[in-house]
N, C-alpha and C. Protein backbone atom coordinates (compact mmCIF):
# COMPACT_ATOMS: atom_id res chain seq x y z
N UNK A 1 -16.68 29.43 -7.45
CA UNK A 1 -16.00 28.36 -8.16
C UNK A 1 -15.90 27.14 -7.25
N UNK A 2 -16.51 25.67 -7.94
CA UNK A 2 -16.13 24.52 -7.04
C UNK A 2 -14.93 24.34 -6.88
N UNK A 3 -14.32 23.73 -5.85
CA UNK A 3 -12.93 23.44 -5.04
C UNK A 3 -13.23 21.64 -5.70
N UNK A 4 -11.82 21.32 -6.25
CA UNK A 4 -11.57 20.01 -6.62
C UNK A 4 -11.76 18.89 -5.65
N UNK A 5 -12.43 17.82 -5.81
CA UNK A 5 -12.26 17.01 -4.87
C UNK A 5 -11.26 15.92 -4.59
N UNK A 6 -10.79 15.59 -3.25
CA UNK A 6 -9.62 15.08 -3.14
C UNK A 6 -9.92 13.92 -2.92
N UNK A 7 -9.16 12.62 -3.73
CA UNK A 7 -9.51 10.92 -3.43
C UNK A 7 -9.33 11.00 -2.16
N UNK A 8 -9.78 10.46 -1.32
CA UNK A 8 -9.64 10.09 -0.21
C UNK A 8 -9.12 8.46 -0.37
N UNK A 9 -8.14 7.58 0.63
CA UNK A 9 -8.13 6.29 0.78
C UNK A 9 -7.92 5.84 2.47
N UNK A 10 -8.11 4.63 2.16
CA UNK A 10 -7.61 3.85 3.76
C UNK A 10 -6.68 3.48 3.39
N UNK A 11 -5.74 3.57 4.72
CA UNK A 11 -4.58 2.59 4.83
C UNK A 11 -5.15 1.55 5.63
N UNK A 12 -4.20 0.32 5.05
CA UNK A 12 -4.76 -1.12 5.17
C UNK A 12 -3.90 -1.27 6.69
N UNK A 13 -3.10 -0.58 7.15
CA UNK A 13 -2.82 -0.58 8.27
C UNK A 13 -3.30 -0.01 9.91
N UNK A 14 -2.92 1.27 9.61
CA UNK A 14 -3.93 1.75 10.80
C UNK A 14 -5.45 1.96 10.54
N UNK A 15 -6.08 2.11 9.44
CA UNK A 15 -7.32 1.76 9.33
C UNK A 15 -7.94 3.24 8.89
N UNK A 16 -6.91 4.32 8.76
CA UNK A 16 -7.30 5.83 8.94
C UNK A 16 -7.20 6.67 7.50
N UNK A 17 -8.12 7.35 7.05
CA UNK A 17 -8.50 7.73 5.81
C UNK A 17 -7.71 9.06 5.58
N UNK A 18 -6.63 8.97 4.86
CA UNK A 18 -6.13 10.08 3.98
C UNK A 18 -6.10 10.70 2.54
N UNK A 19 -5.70 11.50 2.15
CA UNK A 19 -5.71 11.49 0.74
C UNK A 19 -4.45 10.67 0.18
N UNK A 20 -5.31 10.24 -0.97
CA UNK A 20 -4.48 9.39 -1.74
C UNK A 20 -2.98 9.80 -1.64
N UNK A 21 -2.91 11.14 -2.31
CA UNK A 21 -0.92 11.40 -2.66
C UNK A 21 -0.03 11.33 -1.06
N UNK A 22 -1.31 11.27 0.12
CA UNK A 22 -0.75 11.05 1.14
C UNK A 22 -0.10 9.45 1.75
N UNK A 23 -0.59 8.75 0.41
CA UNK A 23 -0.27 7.03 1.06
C UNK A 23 0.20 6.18 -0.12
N UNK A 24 0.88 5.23 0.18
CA UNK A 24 2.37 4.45 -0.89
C UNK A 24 0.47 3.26 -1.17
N UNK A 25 1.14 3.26 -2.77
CA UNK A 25 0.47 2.35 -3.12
C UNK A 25 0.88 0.80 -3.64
N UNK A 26 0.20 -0.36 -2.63
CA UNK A 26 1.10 -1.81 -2.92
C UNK A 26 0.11 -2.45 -4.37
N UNK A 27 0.84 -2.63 -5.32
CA UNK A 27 0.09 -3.15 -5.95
C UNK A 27 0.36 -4.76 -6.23
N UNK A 28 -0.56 -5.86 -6.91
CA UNK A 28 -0.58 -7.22 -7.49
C UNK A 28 -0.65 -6.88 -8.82
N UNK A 29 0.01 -7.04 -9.36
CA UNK A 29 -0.18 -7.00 -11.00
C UNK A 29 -0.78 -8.06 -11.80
N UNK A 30 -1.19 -8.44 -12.64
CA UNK A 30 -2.22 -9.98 -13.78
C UNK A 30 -1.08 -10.86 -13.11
N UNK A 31 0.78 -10.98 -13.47
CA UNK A 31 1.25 -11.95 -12.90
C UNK A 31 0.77 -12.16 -11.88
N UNK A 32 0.31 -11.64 -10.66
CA UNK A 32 0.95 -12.11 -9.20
C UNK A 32 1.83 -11.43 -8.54
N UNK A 33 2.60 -10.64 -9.18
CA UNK A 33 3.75 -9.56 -8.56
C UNK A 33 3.17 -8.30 -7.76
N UNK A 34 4.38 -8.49 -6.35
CA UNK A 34 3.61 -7.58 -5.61
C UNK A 34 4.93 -6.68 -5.73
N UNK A 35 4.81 -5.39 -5.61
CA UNK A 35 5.58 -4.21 -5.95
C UNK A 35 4.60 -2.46 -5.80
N UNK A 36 5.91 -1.99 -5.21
CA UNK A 36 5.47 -0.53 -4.10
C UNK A 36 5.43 0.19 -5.64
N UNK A 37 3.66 1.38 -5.65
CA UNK A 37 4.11 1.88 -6.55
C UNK A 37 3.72 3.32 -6.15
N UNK A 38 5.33 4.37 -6.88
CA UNK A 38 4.81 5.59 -5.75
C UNK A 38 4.05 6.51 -6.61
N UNK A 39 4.11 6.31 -7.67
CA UNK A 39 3.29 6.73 -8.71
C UNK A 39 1.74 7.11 -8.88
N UNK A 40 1.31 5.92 -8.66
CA UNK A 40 -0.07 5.92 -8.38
C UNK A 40 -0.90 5.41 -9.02
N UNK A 41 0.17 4.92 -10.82
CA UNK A 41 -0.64 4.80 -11.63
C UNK A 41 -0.06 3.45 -12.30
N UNK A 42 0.21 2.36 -11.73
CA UNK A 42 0.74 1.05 -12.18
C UNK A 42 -0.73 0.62 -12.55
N UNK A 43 -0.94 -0.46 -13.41
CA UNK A 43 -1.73 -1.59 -13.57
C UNK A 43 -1.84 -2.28 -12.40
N UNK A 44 -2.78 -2.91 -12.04
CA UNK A 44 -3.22 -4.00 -11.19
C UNK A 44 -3.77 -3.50 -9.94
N UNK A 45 -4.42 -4.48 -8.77
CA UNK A 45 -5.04 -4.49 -7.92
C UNK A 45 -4.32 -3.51 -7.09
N UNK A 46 -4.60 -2.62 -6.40
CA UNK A 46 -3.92 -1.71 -5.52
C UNK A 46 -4.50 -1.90 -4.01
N UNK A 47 -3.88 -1.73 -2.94
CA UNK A 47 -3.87 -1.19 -1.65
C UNK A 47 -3.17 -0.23 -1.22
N UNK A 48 -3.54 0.30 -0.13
CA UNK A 48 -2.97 1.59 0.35
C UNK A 48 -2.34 1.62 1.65
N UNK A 49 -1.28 2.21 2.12
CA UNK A 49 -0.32 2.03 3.54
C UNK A 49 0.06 3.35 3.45
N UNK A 50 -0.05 4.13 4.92
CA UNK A 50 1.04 5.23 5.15
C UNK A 50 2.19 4.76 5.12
N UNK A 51 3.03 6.29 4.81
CA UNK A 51 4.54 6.22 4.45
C UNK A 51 5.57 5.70 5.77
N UNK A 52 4.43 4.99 6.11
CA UNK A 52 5.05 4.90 7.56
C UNK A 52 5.05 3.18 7.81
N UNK A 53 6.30 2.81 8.33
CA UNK A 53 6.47 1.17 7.95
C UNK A 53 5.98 0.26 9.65
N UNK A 54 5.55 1.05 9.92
CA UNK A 54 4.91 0.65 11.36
C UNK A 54 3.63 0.28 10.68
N UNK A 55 2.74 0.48 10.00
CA UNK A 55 1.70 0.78 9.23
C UNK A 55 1.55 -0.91 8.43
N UNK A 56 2.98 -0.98 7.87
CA UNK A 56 3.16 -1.82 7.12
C UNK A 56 2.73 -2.97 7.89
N UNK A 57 3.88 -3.30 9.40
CA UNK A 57 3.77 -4.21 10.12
C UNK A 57 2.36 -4.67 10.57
N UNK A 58 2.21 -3.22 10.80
CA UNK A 58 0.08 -3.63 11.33
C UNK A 58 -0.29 -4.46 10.52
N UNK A 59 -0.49 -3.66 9.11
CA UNK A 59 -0.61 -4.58 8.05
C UNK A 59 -0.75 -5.59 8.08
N UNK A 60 0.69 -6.67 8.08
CA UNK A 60 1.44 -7.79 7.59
C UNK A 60 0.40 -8.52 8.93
N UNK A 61 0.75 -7.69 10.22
CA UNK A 61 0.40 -8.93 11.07
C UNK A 61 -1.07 -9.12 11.00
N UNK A 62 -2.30 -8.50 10.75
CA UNK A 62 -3.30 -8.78 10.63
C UNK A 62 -3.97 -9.29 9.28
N UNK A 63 -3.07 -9.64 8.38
CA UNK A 63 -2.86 -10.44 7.35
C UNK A 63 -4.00 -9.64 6.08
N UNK A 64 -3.75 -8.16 6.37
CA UNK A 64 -4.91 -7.56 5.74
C UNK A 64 -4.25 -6.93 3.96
N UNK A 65 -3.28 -7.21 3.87
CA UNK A 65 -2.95 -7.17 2.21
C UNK A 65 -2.86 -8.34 1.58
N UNK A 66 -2.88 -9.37 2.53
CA UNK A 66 -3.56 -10.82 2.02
C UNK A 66 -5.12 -10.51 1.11
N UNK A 67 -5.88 -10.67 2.85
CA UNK A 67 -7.07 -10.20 2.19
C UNK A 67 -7.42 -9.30 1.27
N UNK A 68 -6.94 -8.22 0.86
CA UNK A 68 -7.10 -7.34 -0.13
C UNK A 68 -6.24 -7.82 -1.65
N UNK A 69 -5.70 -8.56 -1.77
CA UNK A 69 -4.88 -9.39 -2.74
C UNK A 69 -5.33 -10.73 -3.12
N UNK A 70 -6.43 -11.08 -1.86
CA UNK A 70 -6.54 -12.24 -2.11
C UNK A 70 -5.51 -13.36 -2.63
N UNK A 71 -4.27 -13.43 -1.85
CA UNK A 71 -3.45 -14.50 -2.15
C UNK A 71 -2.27 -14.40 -1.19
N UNK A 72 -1.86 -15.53 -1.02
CA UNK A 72 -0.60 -15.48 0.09
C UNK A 72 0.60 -14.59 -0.27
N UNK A 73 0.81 -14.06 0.68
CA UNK A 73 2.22 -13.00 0.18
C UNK A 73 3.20 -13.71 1.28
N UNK A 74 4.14 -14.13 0.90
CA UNK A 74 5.57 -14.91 1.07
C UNK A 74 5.97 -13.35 2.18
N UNK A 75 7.03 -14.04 3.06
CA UNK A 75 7.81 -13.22 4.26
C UNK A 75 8.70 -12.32 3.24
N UNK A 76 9.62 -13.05 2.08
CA UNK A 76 10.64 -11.83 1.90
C UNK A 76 9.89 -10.99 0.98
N UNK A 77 8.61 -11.34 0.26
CA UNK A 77 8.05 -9.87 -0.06
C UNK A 77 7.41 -8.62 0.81
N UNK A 78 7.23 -8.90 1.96
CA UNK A 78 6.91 -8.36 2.94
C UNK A 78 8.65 -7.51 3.21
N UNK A 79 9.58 -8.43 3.22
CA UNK A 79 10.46 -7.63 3.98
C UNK A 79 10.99 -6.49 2.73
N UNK A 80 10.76 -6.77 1.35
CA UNK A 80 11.04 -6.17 0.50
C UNK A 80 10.32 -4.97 0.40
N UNK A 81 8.75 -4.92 0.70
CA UNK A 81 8.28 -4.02 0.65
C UNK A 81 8.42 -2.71 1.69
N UNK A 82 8.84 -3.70 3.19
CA UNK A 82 9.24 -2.85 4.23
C UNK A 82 10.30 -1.70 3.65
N UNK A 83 11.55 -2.46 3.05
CA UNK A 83 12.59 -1.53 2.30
C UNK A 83 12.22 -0.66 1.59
N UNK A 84 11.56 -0.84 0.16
CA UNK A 84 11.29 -0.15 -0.37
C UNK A 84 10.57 1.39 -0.01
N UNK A 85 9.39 0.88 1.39
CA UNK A 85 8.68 1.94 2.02
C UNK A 85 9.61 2.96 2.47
N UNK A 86 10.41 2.28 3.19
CA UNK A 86 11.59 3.41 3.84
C UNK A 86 12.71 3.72 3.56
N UNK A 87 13.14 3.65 1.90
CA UNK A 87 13.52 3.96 1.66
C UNK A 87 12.89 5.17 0.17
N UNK A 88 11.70 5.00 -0.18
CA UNK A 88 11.31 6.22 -0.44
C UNK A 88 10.52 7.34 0.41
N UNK A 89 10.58 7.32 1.72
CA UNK A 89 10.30 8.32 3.04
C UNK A 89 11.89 9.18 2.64
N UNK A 90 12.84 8.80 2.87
CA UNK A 90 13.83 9.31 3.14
C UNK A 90 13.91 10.45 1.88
């Protein structure tokens, strides 16, 4: 019997390939809205970050959910998303 195959993704932070249910997904929605989805299954453009908000920072500072969003993301959505990350770890 074949064994299911598992999505694999990158996190946009450390750069390192896990399975999907292993990493928070940031999505852009048609508005423009950026929002953590732990689901997996929101509408819109997605990127991927470990549950880990160090990850995030890498992220933010190499301006790489820009690039994957293609559009400027403002400081307090950044700090919003930081929250949100660590507070669904807990």
């Amino acid at each position: 019997m074949q064994q299911k195959k598992v999505p694999v993704r990158m996190c946009t932070g450390c750069g390192q390939h896990l399975p999907k249910k292993e990493l928070v997904r940031v999505v852009r929605s048609k508005e423009g809205v950026l929002s953590v989805d732990l689901t997996g299954r929101m509408a819109g453009r997605g990127a991927y970050v470990c549950h880990n908000v160090d990850c995030l920072r890498k992220a933010r500072k190499a301006r790489r959910l820009e690039r994957a969003f293609e559009c400027r993301i403002p400081d307090e959505v950044y700090d919003r998303l930081e929250e949100e990350i660590s507070q669904g770890v807990e």
